[in-house]
C-alpha atoms as a PDB file:
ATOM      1  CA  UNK A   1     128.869  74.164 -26.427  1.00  0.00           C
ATOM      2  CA  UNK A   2     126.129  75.628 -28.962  1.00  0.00           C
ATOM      3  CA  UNK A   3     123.281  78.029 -27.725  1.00  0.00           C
ATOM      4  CA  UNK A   4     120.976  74.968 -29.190  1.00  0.00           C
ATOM      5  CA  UNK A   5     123.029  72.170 -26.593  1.00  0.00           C
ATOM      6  CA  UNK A   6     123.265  74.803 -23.981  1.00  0.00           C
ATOM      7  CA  UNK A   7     119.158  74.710 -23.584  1.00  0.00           C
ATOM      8  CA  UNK A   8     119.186  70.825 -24.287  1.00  0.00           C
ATOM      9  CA  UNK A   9     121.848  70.722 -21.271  1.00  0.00           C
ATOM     10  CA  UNK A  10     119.489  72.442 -19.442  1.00  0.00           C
ATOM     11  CA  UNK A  11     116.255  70.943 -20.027  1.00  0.00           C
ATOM     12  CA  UNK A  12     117.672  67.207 -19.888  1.00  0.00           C
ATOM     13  CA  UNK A  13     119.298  68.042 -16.535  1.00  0.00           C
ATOM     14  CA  UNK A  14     116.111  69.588 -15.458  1.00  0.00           C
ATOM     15  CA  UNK A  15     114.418  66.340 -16.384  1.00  0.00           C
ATOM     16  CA  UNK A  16     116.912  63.913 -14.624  1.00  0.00           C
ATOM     17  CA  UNK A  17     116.891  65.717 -11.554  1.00  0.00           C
ATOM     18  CA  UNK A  18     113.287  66.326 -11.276  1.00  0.00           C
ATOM     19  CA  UNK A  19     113.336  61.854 -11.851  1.00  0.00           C
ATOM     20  CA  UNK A  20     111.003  62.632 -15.141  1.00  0.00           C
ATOM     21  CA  UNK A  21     113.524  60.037 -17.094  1.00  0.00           C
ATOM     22  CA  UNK A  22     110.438  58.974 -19.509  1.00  0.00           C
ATOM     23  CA  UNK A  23     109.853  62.445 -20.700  1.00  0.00           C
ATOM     24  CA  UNK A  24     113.547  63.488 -20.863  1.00  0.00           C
ATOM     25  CA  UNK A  25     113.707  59.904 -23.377  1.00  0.00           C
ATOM     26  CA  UNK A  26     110.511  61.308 -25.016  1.00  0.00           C
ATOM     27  CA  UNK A  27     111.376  64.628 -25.432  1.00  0.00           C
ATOM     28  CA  UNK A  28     115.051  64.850 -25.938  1.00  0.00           C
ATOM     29  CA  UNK A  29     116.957  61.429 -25.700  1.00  0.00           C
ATOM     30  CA  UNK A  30     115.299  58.986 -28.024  1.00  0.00           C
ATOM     31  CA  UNK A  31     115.961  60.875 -31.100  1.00  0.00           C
ATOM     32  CA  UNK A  32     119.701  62.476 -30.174  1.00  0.00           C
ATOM     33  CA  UNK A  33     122.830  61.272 -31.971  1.00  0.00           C
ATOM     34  CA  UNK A  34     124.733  58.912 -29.364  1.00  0.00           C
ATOM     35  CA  UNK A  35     127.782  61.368 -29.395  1.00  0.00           C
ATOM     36  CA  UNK A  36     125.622  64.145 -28.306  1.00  0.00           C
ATOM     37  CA  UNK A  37     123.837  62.468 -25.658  1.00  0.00           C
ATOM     38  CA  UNK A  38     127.374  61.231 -24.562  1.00  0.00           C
ATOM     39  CA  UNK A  39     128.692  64.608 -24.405  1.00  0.00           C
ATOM     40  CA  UNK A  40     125.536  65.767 -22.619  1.00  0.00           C
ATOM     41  CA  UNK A  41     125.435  63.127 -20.060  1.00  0.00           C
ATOM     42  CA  UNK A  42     128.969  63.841 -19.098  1.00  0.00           C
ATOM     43  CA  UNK A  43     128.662  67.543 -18.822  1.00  0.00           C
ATOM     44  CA  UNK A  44     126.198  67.118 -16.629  1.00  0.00           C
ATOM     45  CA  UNK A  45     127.446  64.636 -14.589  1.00  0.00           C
ATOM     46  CA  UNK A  46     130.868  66.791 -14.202  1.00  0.00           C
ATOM     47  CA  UNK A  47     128.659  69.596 -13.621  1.00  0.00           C
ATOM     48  CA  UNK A  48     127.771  68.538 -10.065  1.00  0.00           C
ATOM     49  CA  UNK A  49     129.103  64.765  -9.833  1.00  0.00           C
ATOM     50  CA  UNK A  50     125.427  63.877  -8.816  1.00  0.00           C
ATOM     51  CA  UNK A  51     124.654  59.906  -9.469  1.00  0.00           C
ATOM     52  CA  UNK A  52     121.448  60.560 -10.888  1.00  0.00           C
ATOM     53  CA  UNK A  53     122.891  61.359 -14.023  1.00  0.00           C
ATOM     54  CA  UNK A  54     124.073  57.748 -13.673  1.00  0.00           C
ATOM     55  CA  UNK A  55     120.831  56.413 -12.649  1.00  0.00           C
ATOM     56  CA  UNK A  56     119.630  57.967 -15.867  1.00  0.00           C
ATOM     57  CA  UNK A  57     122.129  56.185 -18.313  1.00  0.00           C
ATOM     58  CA  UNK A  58     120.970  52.819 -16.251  1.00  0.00           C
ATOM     59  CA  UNK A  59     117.036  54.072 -16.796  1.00  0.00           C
ATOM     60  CA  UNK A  60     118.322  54.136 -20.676  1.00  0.00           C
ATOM     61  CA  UNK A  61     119.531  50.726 -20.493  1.00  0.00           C
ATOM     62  CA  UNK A  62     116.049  49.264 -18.719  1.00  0.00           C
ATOM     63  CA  UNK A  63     114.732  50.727 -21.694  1.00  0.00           C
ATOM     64  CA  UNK A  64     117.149  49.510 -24.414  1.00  0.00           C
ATOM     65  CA  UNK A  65     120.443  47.080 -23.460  1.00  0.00           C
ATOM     66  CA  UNK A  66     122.838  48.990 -26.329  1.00  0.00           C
ATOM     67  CA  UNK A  67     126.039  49.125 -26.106  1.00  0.00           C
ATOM     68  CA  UNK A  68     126.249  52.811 -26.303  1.00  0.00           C
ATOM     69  CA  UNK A  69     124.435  53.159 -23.170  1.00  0.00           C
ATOM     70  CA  UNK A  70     126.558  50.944 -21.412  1.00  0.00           C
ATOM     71  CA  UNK A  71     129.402  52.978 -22.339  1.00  0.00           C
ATOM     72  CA  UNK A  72     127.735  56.049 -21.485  1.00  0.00           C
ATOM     73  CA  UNK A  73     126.841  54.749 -18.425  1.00  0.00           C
ATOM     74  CA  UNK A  74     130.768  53.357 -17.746  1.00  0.00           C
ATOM     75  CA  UNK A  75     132.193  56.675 -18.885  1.00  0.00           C
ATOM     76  CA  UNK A  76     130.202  58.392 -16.388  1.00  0.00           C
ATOM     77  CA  UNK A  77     131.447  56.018 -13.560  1.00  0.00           C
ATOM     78  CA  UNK A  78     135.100  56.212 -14.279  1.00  0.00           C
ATOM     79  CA  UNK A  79     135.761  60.012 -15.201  1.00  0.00           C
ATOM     80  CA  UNK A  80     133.029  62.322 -13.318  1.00  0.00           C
ATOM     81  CA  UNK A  81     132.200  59.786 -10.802  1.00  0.00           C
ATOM     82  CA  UNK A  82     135.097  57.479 -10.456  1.00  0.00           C
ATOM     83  CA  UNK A  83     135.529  59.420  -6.646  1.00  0.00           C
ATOM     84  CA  UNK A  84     132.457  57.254  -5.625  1.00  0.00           C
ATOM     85  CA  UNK A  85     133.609  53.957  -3.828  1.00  0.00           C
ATOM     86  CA  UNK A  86     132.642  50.775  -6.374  1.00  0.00           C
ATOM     87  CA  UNK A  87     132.504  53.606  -9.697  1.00  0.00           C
ATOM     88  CA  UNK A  88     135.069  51.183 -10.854  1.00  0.00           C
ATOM     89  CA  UNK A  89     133.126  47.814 -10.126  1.00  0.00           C
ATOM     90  CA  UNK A  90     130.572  49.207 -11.967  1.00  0.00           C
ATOM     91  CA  UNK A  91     131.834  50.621 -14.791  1.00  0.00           C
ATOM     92  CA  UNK A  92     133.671  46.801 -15.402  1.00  0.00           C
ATOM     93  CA  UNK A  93     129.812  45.317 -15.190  1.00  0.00           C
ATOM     94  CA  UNK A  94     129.058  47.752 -18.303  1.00  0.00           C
ATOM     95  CA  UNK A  95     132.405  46.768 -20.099  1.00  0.00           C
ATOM     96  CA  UNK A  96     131.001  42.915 -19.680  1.00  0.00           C
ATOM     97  CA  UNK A  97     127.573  43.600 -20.533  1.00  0.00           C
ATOM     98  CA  UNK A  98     129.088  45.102 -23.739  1.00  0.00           C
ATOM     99  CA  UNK A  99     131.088  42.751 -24.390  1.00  0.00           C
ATOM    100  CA  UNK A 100     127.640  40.096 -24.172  1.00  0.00           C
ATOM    101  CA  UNK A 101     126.218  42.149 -26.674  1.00  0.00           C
ATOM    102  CA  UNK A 102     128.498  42.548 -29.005  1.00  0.00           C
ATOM    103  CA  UNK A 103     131.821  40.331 -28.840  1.00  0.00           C
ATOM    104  CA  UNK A 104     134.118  42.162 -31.469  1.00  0.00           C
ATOM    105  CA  UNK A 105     133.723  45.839 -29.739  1.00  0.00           C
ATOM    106  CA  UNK A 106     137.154  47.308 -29.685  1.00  0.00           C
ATOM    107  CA  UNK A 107     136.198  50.394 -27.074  1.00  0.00           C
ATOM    108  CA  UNK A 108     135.030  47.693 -24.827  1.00  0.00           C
ATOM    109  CA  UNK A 109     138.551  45.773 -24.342  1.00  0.00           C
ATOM    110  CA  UNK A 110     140.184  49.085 -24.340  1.00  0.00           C
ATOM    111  CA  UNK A 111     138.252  50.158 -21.614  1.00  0.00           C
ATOM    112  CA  UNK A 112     138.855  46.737 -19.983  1.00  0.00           C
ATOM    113  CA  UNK A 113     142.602  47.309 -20.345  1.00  0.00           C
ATOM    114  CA  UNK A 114     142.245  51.037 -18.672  1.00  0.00           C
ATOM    115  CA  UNK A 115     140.791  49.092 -15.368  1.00  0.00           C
ATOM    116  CA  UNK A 116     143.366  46.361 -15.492  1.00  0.00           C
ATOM    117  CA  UNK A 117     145.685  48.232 -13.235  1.00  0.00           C
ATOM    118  CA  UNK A 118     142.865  49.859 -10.795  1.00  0.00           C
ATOM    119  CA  UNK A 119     143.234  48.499  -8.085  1.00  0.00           C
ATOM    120  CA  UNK A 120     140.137  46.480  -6.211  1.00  0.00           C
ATOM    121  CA  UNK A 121     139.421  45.380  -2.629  1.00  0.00           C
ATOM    122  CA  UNK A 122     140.840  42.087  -3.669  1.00  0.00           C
ATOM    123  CA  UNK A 123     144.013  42.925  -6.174  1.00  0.00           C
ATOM    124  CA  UNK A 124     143.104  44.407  -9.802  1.00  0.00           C
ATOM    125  CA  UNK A 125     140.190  44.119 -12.322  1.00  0.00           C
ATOM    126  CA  UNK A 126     142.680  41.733 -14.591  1.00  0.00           C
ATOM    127  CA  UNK A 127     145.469  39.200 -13.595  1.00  0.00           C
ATOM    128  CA  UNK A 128     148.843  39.939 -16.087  1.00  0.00           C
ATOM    129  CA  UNK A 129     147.195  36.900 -17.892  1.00  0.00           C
ATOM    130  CA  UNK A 130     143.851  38.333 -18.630  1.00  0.00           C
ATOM    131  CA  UNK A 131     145.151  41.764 -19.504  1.00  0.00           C
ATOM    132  CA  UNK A 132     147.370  39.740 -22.300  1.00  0.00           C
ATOM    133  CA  UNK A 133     144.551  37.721 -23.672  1.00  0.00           C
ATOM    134  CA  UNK A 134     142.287  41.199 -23.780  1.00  0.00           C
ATOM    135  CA  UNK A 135     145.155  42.525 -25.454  1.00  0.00           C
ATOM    136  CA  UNK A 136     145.852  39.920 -27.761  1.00  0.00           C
ATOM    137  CA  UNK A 137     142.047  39.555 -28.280  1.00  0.00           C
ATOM    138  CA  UNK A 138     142.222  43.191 -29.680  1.00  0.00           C
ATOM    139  CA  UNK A 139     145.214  43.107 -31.768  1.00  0.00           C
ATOM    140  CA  UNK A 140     143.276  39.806 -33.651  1.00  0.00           C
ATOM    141  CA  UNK A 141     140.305  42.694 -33.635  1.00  0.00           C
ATOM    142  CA  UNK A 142     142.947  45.541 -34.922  1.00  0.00           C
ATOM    143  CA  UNK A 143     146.141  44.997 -35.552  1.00  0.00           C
ATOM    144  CA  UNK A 144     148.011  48.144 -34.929  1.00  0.00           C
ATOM    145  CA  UNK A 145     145.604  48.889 -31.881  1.00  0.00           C
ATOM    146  CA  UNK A 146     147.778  51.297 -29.644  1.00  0.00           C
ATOM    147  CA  UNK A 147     146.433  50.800 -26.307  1.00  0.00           C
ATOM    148  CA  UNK A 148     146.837  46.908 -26.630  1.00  0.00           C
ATOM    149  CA  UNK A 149     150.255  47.458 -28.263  1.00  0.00           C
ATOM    150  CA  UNK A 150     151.239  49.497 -25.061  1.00  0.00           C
ATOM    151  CA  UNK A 151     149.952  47.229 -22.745  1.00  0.00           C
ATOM    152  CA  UNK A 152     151.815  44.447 -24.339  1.00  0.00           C
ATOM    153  CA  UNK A 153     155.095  46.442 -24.334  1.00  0.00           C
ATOM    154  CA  UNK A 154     154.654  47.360 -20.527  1.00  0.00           C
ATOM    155  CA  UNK A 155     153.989  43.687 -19.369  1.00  0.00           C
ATOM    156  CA  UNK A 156     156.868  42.417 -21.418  1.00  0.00           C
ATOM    157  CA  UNK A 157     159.710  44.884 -19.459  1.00  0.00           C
END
């Protein structure tokens, strides 16, 4: 990480953990590439595995439903936070609310497929006929898509 996202890091973790979410947006958020504030939302939330870095990604979704903050918000559940009982449950409420938004979003059915075999207080995310729809549904999307491919494979052995 760059001296430059080093003090960013710093200042927008300051800012979520002091609750200032409007003037981290303000100051930092609102005009930082997506991949950046990805990469700094994640650091920080593998940092010290502290929700509020999750609160803030829902604060940034109060503020604007994109789809990018949804996934922000669902990669934060199901890699630094996943540990947390329901981080799964929640991160398949951000996969559906991106999928509302935008229909045709290949990360979004790929993520879908990565929960289909977590297992949930009642069974999995997906039944074996969802998980080949969502799979199907993204070969239509991309045709040599590997994750679907894979999934396909495994449910046909």
């Amino acid at each position: 990480m760059s001296e430059i996202s080093k003090k960013n890091k710093n200042a927008l973790k300051d800012y979520i953990y002091n609750g200032d979410f409007e003037v981290a947006y303000e100051q930092l958020v609102k005009d930082l590439p997506i991949e950046k504030l990805d990469e700094l939302l994640l650091t920080i939330a593998w940092d010290d595995r502290n929700i509020i870095v999750y609160t803030f990604a829902c604060y940034l979704i109060s503020r604007n439903d994109f789809v990018d903050y949804h996934y922000a918000a669902l990669s934060i559940m199901v890699s630094p936070l996943c540990h947390i009982n329901g981080a799964y449950d929640a991160a398949h409420y951000h996969i559906k609310k991106m999928l509302e938004i935008d229909p045709g979003d290949i990360c979004a059915r790929e993520m879908l497929l990565f929960l289909a075999h977590t297992p949930t207080e009642t069974g999995r995310f997906l039944s074996i006929e969802k998980e080949r729809d969502v799979a199907n549904e993204l070969l239509n999307l991309d045709p040599q898509n590997e994750v679907a491919l894979r999934h396909l494979a495994e449910l046909n052995t």
